[in-house]
PDB file of N, CA and C in Angstrom:
ATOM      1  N   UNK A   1      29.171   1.295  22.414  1.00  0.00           N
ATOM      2  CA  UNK A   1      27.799   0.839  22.261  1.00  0.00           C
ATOM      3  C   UNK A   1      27.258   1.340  20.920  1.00  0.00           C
ATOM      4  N   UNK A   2      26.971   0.251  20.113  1.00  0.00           N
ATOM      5  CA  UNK A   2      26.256   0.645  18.612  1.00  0.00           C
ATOM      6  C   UNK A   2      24.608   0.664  19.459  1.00  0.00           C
ATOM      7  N   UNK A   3      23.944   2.038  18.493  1.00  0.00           N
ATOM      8  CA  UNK A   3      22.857   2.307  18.887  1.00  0.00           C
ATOM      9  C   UNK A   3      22.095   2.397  17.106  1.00  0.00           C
ATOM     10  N   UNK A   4      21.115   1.105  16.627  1.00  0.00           N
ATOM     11  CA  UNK A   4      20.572   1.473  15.694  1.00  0.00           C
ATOM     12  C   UNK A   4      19.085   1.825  15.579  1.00  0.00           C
ATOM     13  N   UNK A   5      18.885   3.201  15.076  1.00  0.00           N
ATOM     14  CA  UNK A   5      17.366   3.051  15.086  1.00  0.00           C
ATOM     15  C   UNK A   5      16.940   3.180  13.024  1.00  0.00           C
ATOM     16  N   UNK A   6      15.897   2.273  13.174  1.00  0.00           N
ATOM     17  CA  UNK A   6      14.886   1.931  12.183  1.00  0.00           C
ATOM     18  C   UNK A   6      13.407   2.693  12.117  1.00  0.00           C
ATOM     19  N   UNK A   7      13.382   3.493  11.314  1.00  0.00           N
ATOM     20  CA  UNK A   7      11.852   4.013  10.892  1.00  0.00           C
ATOM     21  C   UNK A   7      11.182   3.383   9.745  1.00  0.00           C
ATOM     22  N   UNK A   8      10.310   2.914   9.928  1.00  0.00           N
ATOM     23  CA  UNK A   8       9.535   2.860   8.661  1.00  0.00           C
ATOM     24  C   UNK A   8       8.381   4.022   8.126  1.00  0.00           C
ATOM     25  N   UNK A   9       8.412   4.112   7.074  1.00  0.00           N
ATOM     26  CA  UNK A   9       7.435   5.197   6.674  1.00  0.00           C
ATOM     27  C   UNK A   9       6.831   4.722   5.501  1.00  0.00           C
ATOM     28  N   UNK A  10       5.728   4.114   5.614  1.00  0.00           N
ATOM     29  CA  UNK A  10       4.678   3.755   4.738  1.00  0.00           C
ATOM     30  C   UNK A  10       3.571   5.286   4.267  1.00  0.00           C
ATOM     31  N   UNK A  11       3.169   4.419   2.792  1.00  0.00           N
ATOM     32  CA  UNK A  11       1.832   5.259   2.545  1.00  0.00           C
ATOM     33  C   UNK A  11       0.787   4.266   2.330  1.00  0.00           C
ATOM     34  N   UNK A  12      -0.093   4.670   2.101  1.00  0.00           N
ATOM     35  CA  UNK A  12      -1.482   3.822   1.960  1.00  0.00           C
ATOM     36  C   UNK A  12      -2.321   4.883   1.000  1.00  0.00           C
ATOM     37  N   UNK A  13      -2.651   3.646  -0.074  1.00  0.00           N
ATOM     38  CA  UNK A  13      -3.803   3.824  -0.866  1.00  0.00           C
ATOM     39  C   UNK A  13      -4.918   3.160  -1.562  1.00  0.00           C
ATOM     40  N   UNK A  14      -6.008   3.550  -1.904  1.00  0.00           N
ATOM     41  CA  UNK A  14      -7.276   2.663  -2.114  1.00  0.00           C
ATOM     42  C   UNK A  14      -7.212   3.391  -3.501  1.00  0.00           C
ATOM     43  N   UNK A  15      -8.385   2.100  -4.103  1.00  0.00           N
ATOM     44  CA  UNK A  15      -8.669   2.580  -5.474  1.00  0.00           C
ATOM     45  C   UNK A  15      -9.484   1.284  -5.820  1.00  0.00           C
ATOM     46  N   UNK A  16     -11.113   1.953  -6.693  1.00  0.00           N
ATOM     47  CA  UNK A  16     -12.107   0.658  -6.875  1.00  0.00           C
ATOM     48  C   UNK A  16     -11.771   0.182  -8.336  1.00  0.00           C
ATOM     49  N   UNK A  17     -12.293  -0.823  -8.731  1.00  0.00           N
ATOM     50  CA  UNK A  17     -12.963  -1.221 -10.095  1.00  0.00           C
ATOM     51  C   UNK A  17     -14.045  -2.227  -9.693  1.00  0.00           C
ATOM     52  N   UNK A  18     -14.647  -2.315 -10.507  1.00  0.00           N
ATOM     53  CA  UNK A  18     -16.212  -3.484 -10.903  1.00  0.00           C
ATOM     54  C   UNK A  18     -15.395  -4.182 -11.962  1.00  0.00           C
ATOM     55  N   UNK A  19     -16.007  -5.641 -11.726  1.00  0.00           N
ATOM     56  CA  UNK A  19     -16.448  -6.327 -12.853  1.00  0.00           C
ATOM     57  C   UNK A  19     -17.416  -6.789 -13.734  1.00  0.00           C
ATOM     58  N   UNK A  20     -17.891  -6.857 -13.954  1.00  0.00           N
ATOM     59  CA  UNK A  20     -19.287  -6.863 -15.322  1.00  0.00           C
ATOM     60  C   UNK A  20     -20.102  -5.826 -15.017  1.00  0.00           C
ATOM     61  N   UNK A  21     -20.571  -5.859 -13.847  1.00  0.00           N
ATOM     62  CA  UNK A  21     -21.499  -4.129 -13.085  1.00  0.00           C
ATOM     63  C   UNK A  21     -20.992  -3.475 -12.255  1.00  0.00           C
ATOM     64  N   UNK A  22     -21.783  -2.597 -12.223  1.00  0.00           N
ATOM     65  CA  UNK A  22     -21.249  -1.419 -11.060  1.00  0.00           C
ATOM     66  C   UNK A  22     -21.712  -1.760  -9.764  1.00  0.00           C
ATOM     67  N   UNK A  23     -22.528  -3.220  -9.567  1.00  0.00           N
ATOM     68  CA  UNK A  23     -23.085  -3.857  -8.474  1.00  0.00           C
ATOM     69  C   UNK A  23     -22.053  -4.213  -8.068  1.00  0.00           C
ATOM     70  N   UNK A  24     -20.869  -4.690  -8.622  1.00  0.00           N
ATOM     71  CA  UNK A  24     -19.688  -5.762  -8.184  1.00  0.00           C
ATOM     72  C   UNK A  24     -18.691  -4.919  -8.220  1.00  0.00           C
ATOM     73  N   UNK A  25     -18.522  -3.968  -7.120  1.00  0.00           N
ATOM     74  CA  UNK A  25     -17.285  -3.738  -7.095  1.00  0.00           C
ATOM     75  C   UNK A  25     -15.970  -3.834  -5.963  1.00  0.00           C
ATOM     76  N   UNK A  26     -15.200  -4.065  -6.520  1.00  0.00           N
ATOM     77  CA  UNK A  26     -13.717  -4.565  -5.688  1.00  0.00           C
ATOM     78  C   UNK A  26     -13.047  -3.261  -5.296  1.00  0.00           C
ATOM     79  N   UNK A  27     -12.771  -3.200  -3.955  1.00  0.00           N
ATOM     80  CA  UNK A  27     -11.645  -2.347  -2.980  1.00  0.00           C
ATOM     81  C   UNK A  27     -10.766  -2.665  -3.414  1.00  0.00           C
ATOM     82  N   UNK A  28      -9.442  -2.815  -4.063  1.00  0.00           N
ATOM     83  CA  UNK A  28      -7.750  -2.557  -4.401  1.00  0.00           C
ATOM     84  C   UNK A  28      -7.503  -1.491  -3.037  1.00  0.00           C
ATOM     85  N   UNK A  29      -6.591  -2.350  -2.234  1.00  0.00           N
ATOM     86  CA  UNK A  29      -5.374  -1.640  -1.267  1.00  0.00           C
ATOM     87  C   UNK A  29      -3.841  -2.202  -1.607  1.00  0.00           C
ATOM     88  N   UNK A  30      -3.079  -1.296  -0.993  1.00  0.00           N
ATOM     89  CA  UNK A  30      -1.622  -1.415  -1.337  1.00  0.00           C
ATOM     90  C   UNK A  30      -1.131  -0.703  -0.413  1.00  0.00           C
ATOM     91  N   UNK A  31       0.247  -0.298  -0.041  1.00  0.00           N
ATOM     92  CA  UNK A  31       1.093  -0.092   0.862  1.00  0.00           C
ATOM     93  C   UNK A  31       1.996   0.273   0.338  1.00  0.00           C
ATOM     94  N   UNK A  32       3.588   1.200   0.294  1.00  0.00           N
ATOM     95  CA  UNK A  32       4.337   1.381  -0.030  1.00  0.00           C
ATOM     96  C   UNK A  32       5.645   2.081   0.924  1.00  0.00           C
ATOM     97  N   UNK A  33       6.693   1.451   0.725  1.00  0.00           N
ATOM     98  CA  UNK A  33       7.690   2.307   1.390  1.00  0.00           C
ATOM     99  C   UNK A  33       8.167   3.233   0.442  1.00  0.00           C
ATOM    100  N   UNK A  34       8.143   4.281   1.387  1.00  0.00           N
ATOM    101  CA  UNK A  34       8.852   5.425   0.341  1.00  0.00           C
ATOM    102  C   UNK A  34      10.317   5.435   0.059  1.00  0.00           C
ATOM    103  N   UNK A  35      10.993   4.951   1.148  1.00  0.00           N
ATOM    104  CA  UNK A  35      12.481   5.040   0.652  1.00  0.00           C
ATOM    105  C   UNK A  35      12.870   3.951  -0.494  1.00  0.00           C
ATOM    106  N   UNK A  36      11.753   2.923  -0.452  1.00  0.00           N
ATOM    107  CA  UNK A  36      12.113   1.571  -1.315  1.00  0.00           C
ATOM    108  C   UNK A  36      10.819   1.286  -2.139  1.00  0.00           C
ATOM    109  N   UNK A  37      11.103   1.698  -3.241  1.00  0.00           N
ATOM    110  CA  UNK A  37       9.838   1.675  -4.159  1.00  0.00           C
ATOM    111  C   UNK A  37       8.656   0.354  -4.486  1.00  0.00           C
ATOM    112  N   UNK A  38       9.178  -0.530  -4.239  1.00  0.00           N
ATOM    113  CA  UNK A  38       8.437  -1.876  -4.937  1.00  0.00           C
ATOM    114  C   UNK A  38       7.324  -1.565  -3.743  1.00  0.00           C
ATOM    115  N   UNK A  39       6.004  -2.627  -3.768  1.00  0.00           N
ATOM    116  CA  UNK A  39       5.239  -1.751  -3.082  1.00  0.00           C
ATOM    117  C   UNK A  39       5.122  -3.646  -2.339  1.00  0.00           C
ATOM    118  N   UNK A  40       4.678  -2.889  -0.676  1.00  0.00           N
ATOM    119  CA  UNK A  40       4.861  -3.621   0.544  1.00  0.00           C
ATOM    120  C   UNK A  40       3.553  -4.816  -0.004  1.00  0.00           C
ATOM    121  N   UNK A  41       2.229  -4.682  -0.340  1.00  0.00           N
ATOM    122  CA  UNK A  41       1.152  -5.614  -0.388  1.00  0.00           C
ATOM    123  C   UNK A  41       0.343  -5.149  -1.462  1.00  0.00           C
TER     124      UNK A  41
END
């Protein structure tokens, strides 16, 4: 009997910017696996 187990281990991070004012500003999120660098979203 093959027995496989799968973990995933994500991180999560935020980070703002505005565009023309500081009235308008945008949430940036992203996701990342750590064992596999390119980032999930």
């Amino acid at each position: 009997m093959l027995m496989l187990i799968v973990a995933l281990i994500c991180e999560l991070d935020e980070q703002w910017s505005f565009v023309g004012s500081k009235a308008r500003q945008h949430w940036l999120w992203y996701a990342y696996n750590t064992t596999v660098m390119p980032p999930i979203s």
